[in-house]
ModelCIF file with pLDDT and N, C-alpha, C, O atoms, coordinates in Angstrom:
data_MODEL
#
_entry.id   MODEL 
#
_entity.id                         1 
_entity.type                       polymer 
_entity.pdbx_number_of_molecules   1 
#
_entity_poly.entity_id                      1 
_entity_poly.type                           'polypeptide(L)' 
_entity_poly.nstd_linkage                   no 
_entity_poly.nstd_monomer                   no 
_entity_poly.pdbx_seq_one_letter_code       
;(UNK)(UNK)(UNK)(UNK)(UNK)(UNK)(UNK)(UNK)(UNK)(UNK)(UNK)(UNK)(UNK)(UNK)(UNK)(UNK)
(UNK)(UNK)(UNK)(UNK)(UNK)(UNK)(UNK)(UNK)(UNK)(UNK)(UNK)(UNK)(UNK)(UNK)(UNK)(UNK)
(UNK)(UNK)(UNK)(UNK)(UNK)(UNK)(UNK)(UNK)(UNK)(UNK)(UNK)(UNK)(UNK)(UNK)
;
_entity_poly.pdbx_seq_one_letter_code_can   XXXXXXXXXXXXXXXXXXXXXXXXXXXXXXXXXXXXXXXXXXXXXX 
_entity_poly.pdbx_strand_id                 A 
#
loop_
_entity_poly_seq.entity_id 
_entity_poly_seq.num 
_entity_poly_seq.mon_id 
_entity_poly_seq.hetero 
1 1  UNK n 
1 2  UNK n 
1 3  UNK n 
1 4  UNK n 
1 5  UNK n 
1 6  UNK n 
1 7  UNK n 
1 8  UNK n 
1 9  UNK n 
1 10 UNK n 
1 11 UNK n 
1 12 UNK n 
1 13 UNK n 
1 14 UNK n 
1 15 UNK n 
1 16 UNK n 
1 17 UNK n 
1 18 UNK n 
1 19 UNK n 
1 20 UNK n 
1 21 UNK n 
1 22 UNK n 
1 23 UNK n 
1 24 UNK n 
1 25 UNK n 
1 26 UNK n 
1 27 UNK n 
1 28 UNK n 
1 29 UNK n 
1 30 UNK n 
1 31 UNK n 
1 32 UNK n 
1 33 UNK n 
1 34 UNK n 
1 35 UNK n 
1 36 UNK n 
1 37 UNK n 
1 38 UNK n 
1 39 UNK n 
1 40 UNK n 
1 41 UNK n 
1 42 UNK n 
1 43 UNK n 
1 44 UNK n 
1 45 UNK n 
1 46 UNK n 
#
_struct_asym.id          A 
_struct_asym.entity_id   1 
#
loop_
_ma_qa_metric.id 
_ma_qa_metric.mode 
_ma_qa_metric.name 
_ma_qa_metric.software_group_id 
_ma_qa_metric.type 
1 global pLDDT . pLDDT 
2 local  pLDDT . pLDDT 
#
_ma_qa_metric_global.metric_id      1 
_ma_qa_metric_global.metric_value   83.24 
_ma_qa_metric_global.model_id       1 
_ma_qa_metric_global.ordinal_id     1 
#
loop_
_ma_qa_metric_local.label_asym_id 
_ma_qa_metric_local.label_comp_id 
_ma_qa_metric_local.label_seq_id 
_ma_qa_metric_local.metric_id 
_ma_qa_metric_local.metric_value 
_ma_qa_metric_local.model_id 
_ma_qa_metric_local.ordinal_id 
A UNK 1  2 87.00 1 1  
A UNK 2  2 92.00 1 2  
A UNK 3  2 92.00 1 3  
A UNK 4  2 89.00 1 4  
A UNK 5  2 92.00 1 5  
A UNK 6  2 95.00 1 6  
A UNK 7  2 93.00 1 7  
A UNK 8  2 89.00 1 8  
A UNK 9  2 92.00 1 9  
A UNK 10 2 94.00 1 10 
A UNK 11 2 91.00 1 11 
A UNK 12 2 86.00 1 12 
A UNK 13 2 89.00 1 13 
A UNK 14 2 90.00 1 14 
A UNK 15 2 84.00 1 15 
A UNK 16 2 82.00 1 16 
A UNK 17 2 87.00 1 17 
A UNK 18 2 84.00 1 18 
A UNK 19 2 79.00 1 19 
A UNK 20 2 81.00 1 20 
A UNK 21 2 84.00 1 21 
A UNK 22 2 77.00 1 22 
A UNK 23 2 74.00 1 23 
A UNK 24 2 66.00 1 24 
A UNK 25 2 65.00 1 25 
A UNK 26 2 60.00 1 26 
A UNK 27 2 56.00 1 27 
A UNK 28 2 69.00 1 28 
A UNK 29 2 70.00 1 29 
A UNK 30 2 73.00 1 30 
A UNK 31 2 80.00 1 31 
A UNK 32 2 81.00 1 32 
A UNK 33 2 80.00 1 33 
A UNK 34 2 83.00 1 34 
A UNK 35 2 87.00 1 35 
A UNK 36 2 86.00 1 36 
A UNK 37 2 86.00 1 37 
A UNK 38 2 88.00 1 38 
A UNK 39 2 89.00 1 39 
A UNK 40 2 87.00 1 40 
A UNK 41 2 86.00 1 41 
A UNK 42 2 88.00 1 42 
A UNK 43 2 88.00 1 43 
A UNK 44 2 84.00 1 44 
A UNK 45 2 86.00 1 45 
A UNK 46 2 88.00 1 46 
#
loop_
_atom_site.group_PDB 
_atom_site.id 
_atom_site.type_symbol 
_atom_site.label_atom_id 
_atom_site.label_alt_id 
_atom_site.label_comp_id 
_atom_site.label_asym_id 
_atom_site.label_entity_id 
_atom_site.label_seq_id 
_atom_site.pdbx_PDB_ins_code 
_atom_site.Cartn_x 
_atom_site.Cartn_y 
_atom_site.Cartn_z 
_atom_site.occupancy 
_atom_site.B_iso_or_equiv 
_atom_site.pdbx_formal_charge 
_atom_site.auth_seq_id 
_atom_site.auth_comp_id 
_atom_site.auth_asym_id 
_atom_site.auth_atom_id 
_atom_site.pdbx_PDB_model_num 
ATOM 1   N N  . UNK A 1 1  ? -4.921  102.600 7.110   1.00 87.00 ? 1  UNK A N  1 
ATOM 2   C CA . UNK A 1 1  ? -4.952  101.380 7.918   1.00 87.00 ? 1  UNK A CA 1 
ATOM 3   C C  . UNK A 1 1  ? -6.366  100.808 8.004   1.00 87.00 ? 1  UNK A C  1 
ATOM 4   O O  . UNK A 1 1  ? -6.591  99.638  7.696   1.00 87.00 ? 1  UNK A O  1 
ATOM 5   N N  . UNK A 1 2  ? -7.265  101.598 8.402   1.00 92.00 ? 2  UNK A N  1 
ATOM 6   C CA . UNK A 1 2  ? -8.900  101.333 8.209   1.00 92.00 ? 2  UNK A CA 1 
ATOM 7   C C  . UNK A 1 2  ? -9.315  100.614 7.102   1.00 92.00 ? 2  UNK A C  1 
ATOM 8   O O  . UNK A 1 2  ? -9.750  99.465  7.174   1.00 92.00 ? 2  UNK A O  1 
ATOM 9   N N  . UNK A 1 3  ? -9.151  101.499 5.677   1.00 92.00 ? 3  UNK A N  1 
ATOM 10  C CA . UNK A 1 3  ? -9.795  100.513 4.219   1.00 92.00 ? 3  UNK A CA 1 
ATOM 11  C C  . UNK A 1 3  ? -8.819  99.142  4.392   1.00 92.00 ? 3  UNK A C  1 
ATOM 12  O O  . UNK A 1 3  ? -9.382  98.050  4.318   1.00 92.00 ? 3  UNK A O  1 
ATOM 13  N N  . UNK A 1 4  ? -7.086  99.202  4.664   1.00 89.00 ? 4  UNK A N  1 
ATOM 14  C CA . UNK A 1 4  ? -6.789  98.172  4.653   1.00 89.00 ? 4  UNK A CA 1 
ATOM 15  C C  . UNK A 1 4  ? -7.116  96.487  5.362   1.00 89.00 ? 4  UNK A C  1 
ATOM 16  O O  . UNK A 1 4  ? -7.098  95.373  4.839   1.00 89.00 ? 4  UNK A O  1 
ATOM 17  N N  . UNK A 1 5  ? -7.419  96.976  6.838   1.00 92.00 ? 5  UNK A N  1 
ATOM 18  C CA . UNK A 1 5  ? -8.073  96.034  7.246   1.00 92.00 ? 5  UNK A CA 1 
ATOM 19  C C  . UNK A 1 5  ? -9.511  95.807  7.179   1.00 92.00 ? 5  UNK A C  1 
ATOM 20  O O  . UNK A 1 5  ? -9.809  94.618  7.294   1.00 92.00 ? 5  UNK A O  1 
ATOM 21  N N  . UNK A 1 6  ? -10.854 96.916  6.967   1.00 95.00 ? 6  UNK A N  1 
ATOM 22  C CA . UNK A 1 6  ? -11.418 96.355  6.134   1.00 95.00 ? 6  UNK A CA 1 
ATOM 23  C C  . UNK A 1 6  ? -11.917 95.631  4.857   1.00 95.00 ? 6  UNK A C  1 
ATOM 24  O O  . UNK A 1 6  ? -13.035 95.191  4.589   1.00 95.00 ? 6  UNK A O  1 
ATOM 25  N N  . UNK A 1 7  ? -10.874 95.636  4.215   1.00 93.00 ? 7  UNK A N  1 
ATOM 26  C CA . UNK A 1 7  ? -10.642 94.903  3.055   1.00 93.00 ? 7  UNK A CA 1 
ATOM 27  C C  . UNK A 1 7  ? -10.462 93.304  3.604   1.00 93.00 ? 7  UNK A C  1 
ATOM 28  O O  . UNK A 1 7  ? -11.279 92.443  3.278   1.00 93.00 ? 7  UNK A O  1 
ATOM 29  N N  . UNK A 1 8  ? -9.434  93.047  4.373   1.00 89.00 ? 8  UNK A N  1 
ATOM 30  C CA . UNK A 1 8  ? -8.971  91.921  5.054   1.00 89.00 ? 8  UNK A CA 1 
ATOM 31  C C  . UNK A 1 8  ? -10.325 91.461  5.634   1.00 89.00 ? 8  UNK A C  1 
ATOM 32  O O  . UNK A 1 8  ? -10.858 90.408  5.283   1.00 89.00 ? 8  UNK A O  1 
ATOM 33  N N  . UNK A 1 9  ? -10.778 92.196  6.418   1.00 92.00 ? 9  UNK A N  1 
ATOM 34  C CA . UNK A 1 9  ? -11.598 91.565  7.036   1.00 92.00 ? 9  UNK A CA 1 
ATOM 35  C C  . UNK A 1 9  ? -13.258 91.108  5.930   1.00 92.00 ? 9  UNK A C  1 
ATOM 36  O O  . UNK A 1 9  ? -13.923 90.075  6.019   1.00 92.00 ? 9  UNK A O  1 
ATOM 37  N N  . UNK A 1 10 ? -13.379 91.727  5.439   1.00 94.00 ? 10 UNK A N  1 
ATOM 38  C CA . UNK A 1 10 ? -14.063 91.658  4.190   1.00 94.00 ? 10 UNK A CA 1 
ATOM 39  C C  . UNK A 1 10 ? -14.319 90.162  3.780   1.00 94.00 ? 10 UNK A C  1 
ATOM 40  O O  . UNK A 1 10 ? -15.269 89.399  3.955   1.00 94.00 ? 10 UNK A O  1 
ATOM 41  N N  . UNK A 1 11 ? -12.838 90.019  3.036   1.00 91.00 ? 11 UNK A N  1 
ATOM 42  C CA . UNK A 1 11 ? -12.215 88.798  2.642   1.00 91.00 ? 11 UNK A CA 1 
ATOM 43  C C  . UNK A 1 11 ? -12.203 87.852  3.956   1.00 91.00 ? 11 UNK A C  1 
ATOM 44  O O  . UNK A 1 11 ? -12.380 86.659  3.709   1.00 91.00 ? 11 UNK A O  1 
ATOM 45  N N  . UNK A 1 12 ? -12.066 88.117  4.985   1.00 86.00 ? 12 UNK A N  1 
ATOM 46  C CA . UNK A 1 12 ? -12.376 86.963  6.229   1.00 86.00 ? 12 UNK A CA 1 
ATOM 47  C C  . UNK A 1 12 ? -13.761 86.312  6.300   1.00 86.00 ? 12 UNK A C  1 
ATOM 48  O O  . UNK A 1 12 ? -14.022 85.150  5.987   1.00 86.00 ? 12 UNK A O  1 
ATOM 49  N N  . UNK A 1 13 ? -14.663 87.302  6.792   1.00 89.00 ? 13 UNK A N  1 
ATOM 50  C CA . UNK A 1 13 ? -16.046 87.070  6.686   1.00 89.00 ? 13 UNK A CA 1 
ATOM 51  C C  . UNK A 1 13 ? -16.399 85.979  5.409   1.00 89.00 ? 13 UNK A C  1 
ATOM 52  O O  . UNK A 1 13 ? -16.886 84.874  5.649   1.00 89.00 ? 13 UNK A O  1 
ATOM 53  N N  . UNK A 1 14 ? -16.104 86.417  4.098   1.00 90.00 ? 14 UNK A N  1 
ATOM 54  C CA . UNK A 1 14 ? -16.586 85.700  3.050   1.00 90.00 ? 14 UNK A CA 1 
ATOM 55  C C  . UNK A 1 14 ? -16.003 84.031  3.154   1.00 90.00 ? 14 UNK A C  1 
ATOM 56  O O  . UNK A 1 14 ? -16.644 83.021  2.864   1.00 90.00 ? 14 UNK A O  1 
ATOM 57  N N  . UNK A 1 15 ? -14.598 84.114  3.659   1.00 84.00 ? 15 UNK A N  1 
ATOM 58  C CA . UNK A 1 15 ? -14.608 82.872  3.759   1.00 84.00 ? 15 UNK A CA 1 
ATOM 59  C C  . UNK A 1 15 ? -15.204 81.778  4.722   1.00 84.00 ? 15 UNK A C  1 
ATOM 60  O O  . UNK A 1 15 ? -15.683 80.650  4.607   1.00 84.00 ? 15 UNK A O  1 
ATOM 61  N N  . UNK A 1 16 ? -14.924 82.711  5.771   1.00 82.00 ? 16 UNK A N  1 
ATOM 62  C CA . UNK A 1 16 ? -15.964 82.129  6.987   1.00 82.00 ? 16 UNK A CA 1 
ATOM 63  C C  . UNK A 1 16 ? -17.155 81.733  6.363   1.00 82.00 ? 16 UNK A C  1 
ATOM 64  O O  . UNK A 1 16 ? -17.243 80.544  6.054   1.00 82.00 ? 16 UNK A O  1 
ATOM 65  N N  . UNK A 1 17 ? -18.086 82.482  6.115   1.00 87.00 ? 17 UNK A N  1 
ATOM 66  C CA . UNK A 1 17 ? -19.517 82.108  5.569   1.00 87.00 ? 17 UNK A CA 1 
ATOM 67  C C  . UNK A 1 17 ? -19.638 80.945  4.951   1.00 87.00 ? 17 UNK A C  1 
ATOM 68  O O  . UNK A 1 17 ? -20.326 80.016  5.372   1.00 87.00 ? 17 UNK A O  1 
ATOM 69  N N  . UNK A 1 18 ? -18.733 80.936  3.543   1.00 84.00 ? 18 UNK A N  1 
ATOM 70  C CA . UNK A 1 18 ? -18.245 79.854  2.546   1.00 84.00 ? 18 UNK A CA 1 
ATOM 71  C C  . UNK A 1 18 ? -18.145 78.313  3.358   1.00 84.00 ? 18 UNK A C  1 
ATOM 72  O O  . UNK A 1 18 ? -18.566 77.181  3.123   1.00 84.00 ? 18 UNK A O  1 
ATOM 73  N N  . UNK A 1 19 ? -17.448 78.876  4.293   1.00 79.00 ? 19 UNK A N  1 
ATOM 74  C CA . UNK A 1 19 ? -16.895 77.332  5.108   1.00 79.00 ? 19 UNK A CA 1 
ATOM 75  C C  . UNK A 1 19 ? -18.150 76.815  6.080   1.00 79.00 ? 19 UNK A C  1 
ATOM 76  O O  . UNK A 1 19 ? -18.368 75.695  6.541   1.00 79.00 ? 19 UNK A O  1 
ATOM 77  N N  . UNK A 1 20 ? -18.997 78.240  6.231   1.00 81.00 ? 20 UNK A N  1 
ATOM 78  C CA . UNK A 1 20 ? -19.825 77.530  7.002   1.00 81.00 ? 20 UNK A CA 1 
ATOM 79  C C  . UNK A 1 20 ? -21.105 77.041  6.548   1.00 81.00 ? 20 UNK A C  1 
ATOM 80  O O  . UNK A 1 20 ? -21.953 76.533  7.281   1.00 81.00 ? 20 UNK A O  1 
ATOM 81  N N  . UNK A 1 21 ? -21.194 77.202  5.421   1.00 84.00 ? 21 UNK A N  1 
ATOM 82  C CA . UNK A 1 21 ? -22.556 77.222  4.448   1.00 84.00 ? 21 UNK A CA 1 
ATOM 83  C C  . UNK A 1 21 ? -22.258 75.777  3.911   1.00 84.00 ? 21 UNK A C  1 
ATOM 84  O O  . UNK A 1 21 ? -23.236 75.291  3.343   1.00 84.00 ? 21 UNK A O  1 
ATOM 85  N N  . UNK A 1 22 ? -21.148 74.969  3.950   1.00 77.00 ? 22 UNK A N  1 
ATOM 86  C CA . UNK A 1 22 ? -20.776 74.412  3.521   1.00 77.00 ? 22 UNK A CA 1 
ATOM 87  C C  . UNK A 1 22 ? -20.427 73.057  4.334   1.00 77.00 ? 22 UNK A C  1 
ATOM 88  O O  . UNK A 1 22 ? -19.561 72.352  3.815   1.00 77.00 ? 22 UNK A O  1 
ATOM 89  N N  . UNK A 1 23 ? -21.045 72.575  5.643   1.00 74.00 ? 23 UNK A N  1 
ATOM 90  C CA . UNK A 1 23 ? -20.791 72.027  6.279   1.00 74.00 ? 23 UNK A CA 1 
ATOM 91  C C  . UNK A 1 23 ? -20.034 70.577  5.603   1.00 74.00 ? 23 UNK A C  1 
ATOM 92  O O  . UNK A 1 23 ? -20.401 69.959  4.604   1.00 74.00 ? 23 UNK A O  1 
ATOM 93  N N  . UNK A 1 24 ? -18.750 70.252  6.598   1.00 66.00 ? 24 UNK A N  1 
ATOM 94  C CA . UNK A 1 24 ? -18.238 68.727  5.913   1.00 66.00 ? 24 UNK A CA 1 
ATOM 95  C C  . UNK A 1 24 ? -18.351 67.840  7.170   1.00 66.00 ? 24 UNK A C  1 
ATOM 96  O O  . UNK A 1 24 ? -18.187 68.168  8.345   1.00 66.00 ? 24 UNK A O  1 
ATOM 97  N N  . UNK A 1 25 ? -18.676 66.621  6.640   1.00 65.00 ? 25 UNK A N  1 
ATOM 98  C CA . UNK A 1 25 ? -18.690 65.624  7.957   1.00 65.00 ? 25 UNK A CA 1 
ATOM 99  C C  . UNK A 1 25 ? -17.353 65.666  8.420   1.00 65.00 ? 25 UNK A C  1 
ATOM 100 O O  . UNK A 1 25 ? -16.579 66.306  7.708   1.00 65.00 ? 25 UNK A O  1 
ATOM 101 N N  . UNK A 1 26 ? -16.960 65.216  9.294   1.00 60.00 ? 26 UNK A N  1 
ATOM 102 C CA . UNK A 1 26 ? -15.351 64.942  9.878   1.00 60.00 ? 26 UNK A CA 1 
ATOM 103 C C  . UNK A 1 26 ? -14.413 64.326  9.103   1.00 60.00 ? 26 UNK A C  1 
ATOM 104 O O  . UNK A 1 26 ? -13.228 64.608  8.924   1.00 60.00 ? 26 UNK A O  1 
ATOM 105 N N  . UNK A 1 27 ? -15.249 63.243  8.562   1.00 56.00 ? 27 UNK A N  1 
ATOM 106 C CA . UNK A 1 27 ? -14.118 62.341  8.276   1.00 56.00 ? 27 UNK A CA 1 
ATOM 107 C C  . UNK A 1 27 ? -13.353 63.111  6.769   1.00 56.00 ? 27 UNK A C  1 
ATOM 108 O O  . UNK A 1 27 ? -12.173 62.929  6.469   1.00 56.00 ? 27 UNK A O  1 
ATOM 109 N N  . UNK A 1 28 ? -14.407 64.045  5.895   1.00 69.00 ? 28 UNK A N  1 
ATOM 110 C CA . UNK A 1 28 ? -13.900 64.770  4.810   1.00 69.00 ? 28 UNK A CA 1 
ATOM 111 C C  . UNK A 1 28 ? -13.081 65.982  5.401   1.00 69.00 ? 28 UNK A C  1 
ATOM 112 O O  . UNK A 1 28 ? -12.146 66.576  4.865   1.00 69.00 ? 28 UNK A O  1 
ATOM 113 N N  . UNK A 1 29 ? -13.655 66.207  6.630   1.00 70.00 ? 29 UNK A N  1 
ATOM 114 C CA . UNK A 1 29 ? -12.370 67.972  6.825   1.00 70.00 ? 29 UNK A CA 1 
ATOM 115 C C  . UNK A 1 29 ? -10.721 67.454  6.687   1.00 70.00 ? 29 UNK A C  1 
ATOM 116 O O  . UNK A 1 29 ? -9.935  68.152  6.045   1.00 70.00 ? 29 UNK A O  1 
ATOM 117 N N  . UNK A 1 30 ? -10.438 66.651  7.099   1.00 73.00 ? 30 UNK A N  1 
ATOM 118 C CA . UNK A 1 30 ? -8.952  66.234  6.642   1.00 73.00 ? 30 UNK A CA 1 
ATOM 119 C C  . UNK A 1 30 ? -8.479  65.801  5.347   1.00 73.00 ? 30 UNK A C  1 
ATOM 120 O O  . UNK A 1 30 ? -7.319  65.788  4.935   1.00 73.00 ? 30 UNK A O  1 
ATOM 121 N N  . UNK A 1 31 ? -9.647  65.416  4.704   1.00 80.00 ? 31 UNK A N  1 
ATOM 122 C CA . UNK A 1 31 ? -9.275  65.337  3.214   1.00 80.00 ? 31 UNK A CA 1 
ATOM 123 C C  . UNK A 1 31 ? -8.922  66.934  2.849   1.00 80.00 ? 31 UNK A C  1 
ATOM 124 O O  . UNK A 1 31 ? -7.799  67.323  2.529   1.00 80.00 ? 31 UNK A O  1 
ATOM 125 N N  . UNK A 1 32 ? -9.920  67.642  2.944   1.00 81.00 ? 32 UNK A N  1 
ATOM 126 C CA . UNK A 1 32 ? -10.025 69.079  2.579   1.00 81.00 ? 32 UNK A CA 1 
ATOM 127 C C  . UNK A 1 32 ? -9.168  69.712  2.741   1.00 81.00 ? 32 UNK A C  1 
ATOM 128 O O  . UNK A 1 32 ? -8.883  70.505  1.844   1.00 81.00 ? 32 UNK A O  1 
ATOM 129 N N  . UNK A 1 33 ? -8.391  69.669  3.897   1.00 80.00 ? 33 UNK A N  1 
ATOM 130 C CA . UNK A 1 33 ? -7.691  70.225  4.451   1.00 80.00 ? 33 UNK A CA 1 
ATOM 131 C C  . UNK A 1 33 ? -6.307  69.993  4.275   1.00 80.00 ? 33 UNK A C  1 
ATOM 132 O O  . UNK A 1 33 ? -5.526  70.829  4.729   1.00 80.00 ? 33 UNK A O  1 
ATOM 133 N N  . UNK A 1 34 ? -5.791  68.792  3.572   1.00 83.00 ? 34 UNK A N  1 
ATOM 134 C CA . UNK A 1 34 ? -4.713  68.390  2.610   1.00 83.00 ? 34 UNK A CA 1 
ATOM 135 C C  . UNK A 1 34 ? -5.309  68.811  1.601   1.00 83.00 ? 34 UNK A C  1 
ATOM 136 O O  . UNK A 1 34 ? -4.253  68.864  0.971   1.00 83.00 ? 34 UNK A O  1 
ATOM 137 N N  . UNK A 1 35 ? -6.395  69.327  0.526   1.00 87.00 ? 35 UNK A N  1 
ATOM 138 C CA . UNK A 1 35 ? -6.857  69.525  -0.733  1.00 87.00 ? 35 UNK A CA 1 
ATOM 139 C C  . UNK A 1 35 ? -5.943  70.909  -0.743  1.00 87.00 ? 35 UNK A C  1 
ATOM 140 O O  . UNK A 1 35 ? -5.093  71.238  -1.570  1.00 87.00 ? 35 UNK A O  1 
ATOM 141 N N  . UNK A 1 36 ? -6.458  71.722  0.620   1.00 86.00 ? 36 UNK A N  1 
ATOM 142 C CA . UNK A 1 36 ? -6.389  73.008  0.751   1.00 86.00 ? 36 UNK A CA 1 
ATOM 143 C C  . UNK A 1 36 ? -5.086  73.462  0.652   1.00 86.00 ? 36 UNK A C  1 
ATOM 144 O O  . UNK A 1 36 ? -4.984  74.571  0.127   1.00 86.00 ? 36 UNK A O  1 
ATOM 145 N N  . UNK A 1 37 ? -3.826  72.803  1.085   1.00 86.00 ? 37 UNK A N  1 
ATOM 146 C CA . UNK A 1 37 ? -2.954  72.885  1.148   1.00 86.00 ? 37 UNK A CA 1 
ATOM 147 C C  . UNK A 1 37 ? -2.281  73.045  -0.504  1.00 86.00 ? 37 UNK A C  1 
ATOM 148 O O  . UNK A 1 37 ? -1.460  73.828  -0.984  1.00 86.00 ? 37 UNK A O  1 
ATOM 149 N N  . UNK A 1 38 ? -2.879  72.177  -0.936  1.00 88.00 ? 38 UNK A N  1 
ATOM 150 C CA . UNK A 1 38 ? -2.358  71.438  -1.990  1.00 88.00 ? 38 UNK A CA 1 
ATOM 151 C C  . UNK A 1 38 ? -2.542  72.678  -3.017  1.00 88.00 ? 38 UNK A C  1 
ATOM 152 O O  . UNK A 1 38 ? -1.695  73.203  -3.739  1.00 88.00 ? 38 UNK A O  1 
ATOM 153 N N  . UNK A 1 39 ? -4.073  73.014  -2.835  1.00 89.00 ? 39 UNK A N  1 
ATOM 154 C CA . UNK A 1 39 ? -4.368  74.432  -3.814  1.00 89.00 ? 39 UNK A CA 1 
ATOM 155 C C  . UNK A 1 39 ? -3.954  75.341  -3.683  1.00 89.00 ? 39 UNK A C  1 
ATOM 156 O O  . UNK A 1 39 ? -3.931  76.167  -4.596  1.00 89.00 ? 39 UNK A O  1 
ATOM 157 N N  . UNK A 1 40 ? -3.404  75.588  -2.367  1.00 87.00 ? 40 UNK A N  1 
ATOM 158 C CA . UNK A 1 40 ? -2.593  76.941  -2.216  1.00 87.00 ? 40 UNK A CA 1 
ATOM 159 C C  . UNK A 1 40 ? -1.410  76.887  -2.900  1.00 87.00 ? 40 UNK A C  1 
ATOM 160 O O  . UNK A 1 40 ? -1.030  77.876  -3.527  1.00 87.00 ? 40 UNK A O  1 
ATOM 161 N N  . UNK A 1 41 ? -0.847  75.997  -2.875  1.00 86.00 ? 41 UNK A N  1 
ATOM 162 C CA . UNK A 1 41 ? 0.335   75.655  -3.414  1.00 86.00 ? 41 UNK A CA 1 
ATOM 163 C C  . UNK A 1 41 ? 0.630   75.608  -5.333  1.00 86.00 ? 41 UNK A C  1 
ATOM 164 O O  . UNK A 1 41 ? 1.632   75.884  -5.993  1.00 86.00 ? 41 UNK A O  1 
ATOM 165 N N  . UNK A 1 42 ? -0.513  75.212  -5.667  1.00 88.00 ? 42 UNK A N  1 
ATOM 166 C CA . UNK A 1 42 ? -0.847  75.742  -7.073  1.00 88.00 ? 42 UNK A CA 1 
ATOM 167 C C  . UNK A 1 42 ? -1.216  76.894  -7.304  1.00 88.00 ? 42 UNK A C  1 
ATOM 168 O O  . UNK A 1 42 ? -0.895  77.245  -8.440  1.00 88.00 ? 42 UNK A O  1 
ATOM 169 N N  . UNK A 1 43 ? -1.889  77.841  -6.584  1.00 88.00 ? 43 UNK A N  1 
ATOM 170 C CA . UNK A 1 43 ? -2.277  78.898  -6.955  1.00 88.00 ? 43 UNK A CA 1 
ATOM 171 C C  . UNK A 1 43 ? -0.733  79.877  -6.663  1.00 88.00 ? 43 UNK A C  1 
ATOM 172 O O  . UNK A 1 43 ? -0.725  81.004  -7.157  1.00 88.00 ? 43 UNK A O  1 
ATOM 173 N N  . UNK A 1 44 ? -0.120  79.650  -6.276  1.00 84.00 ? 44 UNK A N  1 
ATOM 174 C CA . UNK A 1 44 ? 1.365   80.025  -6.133  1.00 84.00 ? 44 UNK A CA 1 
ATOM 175 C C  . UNK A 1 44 ? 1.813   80.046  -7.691  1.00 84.00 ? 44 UNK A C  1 
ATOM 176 O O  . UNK A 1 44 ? 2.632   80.894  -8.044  1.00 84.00 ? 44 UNK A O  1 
ATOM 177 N N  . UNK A 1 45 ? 1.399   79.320  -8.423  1.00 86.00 ? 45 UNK A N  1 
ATOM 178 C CA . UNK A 1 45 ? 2.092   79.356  -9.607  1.00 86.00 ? 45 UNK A CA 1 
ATOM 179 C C  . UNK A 1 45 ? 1.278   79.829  -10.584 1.00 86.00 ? 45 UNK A C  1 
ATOM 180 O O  . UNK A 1 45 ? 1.332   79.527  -11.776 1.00 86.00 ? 45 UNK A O  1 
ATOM 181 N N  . UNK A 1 46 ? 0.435   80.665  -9.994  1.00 88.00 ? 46 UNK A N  1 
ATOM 182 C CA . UNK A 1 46 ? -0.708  81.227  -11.028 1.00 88.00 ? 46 UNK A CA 1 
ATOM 183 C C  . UNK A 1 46 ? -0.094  82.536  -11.467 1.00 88.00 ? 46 UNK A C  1 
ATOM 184 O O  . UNK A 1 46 ? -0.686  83.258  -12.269 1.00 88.00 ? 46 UNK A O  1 
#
């Protein structure tokens, strides 16, 4: 249970960082955030 959720959490942190290193003005987080959707949804078919 331990390696498993440090793994998870692992993978949390990195994205956090990512998102925050990465600041978007407002008016782009809703673009992004339909982008995001959109890529998940392709990577489904990977």
């Amino acid at each position: 249970a331990a390696t498993y959720l440090s793994i998870w959490f692992a993978f949390g942190l990195a994205c956090y960082f990512v998102l925050t290193a990465l600041p978007l003005p407002r008016a782009s987080q809703d673009l992004v955030g339909g982008l995001a959707l959109a890529l998940a949804g392709l990577y489904a078919l990977t």
